[in-house]
Protein backbone atom coordinates (compact mmCIF):
# COMPACT_ATOMS: atom_id res chain seq x y z
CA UNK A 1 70.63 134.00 73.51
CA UNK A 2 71.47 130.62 75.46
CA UNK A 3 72.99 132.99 78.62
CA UNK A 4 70.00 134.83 78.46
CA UNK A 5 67.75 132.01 78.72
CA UNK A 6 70.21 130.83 81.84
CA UNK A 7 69.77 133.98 83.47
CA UNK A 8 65.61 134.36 82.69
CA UNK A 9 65.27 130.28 84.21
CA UNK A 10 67.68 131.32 87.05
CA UNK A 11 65.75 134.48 87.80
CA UNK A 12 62.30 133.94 87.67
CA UNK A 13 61.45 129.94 86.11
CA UNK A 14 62.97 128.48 88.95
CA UNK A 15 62.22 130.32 91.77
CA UNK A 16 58.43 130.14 90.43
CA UNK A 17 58.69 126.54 90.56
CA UNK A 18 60.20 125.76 93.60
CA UNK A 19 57.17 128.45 95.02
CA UNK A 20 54.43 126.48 93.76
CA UNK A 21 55.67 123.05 94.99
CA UNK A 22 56.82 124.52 98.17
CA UNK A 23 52.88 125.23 98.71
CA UNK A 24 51.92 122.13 96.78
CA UNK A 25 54.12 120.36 99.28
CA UNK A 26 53.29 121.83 102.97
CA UNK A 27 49.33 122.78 102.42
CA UNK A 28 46.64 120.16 103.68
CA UNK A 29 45.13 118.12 101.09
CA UNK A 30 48.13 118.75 98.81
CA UNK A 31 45.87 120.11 96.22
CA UNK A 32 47.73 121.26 93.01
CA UNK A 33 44.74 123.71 91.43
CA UNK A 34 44.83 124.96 95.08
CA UNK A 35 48.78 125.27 95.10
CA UNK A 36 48.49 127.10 91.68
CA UNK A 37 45.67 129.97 93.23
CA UNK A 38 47.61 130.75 96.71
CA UNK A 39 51.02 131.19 94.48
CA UNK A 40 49.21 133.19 92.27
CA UNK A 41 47.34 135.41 95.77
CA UNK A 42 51.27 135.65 96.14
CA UNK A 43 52.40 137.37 93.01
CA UNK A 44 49.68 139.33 93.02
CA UNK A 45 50.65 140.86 96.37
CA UNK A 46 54.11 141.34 95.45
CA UNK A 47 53.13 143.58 92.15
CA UNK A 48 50.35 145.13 94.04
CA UNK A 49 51.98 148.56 94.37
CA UNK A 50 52.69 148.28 90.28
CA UNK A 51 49.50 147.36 90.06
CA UNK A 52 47.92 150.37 92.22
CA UNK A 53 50.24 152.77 90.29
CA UNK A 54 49.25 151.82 86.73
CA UNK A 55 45.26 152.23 88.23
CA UNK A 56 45.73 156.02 89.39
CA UNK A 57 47.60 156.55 86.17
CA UNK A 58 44.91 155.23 83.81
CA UNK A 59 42.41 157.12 85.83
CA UNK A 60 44.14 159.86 85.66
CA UNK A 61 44.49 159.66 81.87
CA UNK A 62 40.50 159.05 81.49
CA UNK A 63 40.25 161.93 83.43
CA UNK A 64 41.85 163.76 80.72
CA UNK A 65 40.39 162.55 77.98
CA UNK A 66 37.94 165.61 77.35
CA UNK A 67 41.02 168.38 77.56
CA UNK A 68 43.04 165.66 74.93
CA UNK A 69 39.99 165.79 72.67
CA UNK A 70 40.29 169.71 72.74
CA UNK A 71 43.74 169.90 72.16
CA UNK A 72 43.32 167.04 69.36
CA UNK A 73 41.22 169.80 67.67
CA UNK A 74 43.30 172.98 68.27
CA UNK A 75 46.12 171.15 66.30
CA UNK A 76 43.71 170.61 63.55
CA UNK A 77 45.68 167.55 62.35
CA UNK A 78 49.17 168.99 62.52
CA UNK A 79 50.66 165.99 64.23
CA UNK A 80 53.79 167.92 65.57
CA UNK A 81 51.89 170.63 66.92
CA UNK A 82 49.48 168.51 68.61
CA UNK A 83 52.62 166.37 69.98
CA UNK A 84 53.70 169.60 71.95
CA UNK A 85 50.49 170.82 73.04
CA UNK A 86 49.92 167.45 74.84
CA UNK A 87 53.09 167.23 76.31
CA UNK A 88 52.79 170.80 77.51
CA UNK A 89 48.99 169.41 79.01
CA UNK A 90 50.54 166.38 80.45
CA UNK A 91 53.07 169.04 82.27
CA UNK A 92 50.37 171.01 83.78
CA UNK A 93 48.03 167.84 84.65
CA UNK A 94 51.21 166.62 86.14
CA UNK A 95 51.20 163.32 84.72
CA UNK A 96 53.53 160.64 82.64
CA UNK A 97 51.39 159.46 79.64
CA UNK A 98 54.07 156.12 80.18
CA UNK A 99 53.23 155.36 83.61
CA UNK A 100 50.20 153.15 82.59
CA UNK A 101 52.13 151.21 80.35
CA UNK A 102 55.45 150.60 82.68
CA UNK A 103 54.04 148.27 85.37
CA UNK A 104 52.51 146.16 82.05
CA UNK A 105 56.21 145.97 80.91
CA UNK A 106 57.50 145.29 83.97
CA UNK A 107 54.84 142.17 84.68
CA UNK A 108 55.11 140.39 81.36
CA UNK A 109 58.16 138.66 81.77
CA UNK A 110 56.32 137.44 84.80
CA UNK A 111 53.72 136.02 83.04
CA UNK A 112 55.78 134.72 80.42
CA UNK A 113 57.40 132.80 83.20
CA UNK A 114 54.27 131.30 85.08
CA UNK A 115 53.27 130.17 81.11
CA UNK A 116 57.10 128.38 81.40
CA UNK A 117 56.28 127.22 84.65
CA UNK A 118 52.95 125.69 84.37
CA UNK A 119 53.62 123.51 81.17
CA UNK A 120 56.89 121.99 82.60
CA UNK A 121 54.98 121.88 86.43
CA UNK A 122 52.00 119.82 84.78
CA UNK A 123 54.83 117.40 83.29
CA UNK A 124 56.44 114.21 84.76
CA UNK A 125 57.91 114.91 87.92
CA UNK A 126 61.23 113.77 86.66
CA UNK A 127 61.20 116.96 84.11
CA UNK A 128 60.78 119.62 87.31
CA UNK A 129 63.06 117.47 89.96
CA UNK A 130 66.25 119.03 88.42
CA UNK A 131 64.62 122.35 89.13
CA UNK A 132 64.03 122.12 92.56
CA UNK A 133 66.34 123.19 95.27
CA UNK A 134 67.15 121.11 98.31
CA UNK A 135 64.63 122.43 100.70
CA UNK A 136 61.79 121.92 98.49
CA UNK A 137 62.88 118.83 97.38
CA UNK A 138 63.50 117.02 100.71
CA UNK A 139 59.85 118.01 101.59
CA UNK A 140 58.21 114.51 102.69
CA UNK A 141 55.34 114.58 99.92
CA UNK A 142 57.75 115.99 97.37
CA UNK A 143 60.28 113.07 97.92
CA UNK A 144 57.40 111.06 98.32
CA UNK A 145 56.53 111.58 94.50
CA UNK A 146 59.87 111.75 93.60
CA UNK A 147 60.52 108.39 94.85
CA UNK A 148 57.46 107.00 92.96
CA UNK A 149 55.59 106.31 96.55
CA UNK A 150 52.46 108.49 95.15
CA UNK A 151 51.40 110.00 92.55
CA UNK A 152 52.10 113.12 90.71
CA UNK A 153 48.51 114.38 90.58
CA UNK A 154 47.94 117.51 89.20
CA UNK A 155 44.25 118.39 89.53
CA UNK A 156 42.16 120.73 91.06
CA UNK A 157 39.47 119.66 93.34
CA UNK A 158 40.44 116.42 92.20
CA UNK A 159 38.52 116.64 89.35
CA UNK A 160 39.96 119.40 86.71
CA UNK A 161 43.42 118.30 85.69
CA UNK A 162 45.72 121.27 85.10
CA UNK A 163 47.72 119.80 82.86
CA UNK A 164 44.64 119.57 79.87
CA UNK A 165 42.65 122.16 78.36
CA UNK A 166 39.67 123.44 80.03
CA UNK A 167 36.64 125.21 78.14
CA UNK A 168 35.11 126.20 80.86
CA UNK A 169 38.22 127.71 82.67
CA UNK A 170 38.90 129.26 79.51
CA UNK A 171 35.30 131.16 79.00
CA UNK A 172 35.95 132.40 82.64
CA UNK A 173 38.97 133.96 82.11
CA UNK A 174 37.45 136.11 79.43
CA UNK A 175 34.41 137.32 81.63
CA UNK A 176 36.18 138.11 84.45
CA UNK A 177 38.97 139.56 82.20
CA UNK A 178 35.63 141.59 80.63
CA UNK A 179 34.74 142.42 84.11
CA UNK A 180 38.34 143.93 84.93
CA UNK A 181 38.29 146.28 81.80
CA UNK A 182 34.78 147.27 82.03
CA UNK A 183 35.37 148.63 85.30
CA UNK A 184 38.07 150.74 84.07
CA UNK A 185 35.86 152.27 81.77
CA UNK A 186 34.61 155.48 81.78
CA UNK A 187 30.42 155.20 82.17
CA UNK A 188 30.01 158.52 80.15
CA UNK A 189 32.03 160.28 77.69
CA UNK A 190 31.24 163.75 76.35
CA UNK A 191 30.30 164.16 72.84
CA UNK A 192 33.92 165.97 71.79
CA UNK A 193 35.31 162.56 73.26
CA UNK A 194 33.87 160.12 71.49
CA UNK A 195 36.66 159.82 68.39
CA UNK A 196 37.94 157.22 66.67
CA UNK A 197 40.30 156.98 69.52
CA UNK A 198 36.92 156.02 72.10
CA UNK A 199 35.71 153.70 69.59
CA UNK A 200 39.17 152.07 69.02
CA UNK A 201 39.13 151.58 73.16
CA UNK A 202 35.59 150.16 72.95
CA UNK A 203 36.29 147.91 70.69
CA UNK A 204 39.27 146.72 72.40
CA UNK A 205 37.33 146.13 75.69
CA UNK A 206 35.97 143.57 73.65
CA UNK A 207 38.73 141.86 71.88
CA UNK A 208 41.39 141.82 74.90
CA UNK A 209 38.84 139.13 76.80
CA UNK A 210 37.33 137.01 73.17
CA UNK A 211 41.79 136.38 72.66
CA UNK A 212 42.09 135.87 76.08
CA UNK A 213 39.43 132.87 75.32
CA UNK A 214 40.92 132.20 72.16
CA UNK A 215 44.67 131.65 73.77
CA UNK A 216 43.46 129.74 77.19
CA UNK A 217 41.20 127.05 75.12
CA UNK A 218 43.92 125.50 73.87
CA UNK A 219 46.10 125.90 77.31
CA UNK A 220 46.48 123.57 79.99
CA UNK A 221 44.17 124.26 82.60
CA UNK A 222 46.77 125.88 84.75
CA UNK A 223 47.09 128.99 83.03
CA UNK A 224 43.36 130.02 82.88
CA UNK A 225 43.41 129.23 86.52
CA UNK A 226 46.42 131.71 86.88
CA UNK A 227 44.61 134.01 84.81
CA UNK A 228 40.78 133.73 86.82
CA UNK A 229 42.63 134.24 89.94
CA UNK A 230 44.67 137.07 88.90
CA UNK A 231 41.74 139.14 87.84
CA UNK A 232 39.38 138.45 90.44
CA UNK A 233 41.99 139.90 92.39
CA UNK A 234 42.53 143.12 89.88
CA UNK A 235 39.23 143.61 90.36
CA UNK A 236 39.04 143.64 94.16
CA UNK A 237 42.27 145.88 93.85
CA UNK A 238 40.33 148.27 91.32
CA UNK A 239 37.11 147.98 93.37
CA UNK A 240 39.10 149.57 96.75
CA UNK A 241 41.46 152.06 94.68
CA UNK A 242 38.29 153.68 93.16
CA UNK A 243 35.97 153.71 96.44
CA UNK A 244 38.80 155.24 97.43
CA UNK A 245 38.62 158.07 95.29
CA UNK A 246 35.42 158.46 95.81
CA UNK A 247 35.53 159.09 99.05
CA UNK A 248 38.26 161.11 98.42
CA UNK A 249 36.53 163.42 96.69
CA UNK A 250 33.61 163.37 98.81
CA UNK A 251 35.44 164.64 101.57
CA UNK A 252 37.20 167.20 99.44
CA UNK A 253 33.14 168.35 98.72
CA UNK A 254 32.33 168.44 102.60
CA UNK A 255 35.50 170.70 103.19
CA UNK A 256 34.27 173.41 100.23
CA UNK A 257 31.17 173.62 101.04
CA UNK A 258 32.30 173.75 105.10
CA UNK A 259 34.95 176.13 104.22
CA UNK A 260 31.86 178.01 102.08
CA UNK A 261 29.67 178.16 105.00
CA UNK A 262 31.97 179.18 107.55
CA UNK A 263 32.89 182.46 104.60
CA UNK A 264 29.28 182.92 104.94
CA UNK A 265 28.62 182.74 108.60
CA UNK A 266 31.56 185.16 109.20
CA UNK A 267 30.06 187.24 106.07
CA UNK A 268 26.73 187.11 108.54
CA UNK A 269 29.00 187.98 111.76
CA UNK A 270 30.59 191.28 110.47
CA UNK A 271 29.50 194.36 112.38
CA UNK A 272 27.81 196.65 110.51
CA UNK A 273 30.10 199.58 109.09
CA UNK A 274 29.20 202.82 111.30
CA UNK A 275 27.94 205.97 108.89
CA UNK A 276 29.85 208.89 110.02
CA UNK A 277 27.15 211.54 110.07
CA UNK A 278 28.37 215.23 110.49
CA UNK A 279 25.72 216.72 112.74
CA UNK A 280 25.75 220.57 113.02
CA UNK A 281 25.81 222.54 116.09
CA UNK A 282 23.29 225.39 115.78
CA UNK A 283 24.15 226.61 118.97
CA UNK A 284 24.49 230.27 120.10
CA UNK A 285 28.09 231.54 120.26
């Protein structure tokens, strides 16, 4: 357990601190809320294309949802049956039912980290210096704290410290986490959708952003701020991914209905098919 702990700090803890007071460090103003956003812009860019994939899946899979419900009542509750019908409908759709969930897997341990990160960043500065690496430590406004010259100030704006709880940080991260799942969901369902299943996700939309309030209130400050930023940017990802579909599918429209008036207009073209007409000579022999 101890060796895995090594490796998870060597991996990800440390490299996520020495990141944020890299920034904290080198950007004007030296502004740690600030330090904690642009390392979080970061992350986010890194797990974009997990992030992009795990959006055309789940639109893909609400896409579904009506041909699911029908299967749902072929099987007529015979769980194994209905187990092979929707794999054999996943096979046709062409799509992994687990591809959704895999980029979630994959970016937990990240924000277990950044969790790790944040409560020993907002700390005494004698608690991270063991953490950082040479470069990062040798920094003139890192040494400078280090040394006891300034101080370790750990606010945002100067005003909200990072290292206390934050109500208002906390409410925010709910909304905007509401936000982010509200635009994933679908505006209209047809009646053989709406299951237990559609009220279970409905209900969820809901709950997903109140514990997301209920966790950050008692959080320091940093995490909500993690949080805020990450889905602000979730939702500018999901915002471009679906315009992008829709224009997608636009021009798919403008290339049937070009392709169905160019049938036409060749339809219109054809020569008229010639009526052999046997005409009898009545001449004299």
């Amino acid at each position: 357990m101890q060796q895995i702990g090594a490796i998870f700090n060597t991996i990800l803890i440390a490299p996520l601190v020495n990141a944020l007071f890299f920034i904290y460090g080198v950007i004007p103003g030296h502004d740690f809320g600030i330090s904690i956003i642009l390392l979080t812009i970061v992350i986010r860019l890194i797990l974009w294309p997990l992030a992009s994939k795990q959006l055309h899946s789940q639109k893909k899979m609400q896409a579904m949802q009506g041909d699911i419900a029908k299967v749902r009542a072929k099987a007529a509750g015979d769980k194994q049956k209905e187990s092979a019908m929707l794999m054999e409908l996943y096979k046709e759709k062409e799509v992994n039912p687990f591809s959704a969930c895999l980029p979630t897997l994959l970016q937990f341990p990240v924000l277990i980290a950044m969790f790790v990160v944040f409560k020993q960043a907002t700390g005494s500065i004698q608690g991270i210096e063991a953490l950082l690496y040479a470069p990062v430590k040798n920094l003139p406004y890192i040494q400078s704290i280090i040394t006891g010259q300034i101080p370790f100030n750990v606010t945002l704006f100067g005003i909200v410290s990072m290292a206390k709880p934050n109500a208002i940080l906390a409410v925010l991260s709910g909304i905007t986490q509401f936000v982010q799942v509200k635009m994933l969901t679908p505006k209209k369902q047809a009646s053989d959708v709406k299951d237990s299943q559609a009220q279970m996700t409905a209900m969820m939309n809901y709950t997903f952003p109140a514990l997301t309030v209920f966790i950050a209130w008692g959080l320091p400050a940093a995490l909500p701020t993690y949080w805020i930023t990450t889905n602000f940017l979730s939702i500018g990802q999901q915002w471009l991914i679906m315009r992008k579909e829709v224009e997608t599918m636009e021009e798919m429209d403008v290339v049937k209905v070009i392709r169905k008036g160019s049938a036409t207009s060749a339809t219109k073209k054809l020569p008229k098919p010639r009526v052999k007409t046997r005409i009898k000579n009545k001449g004299k022999k």
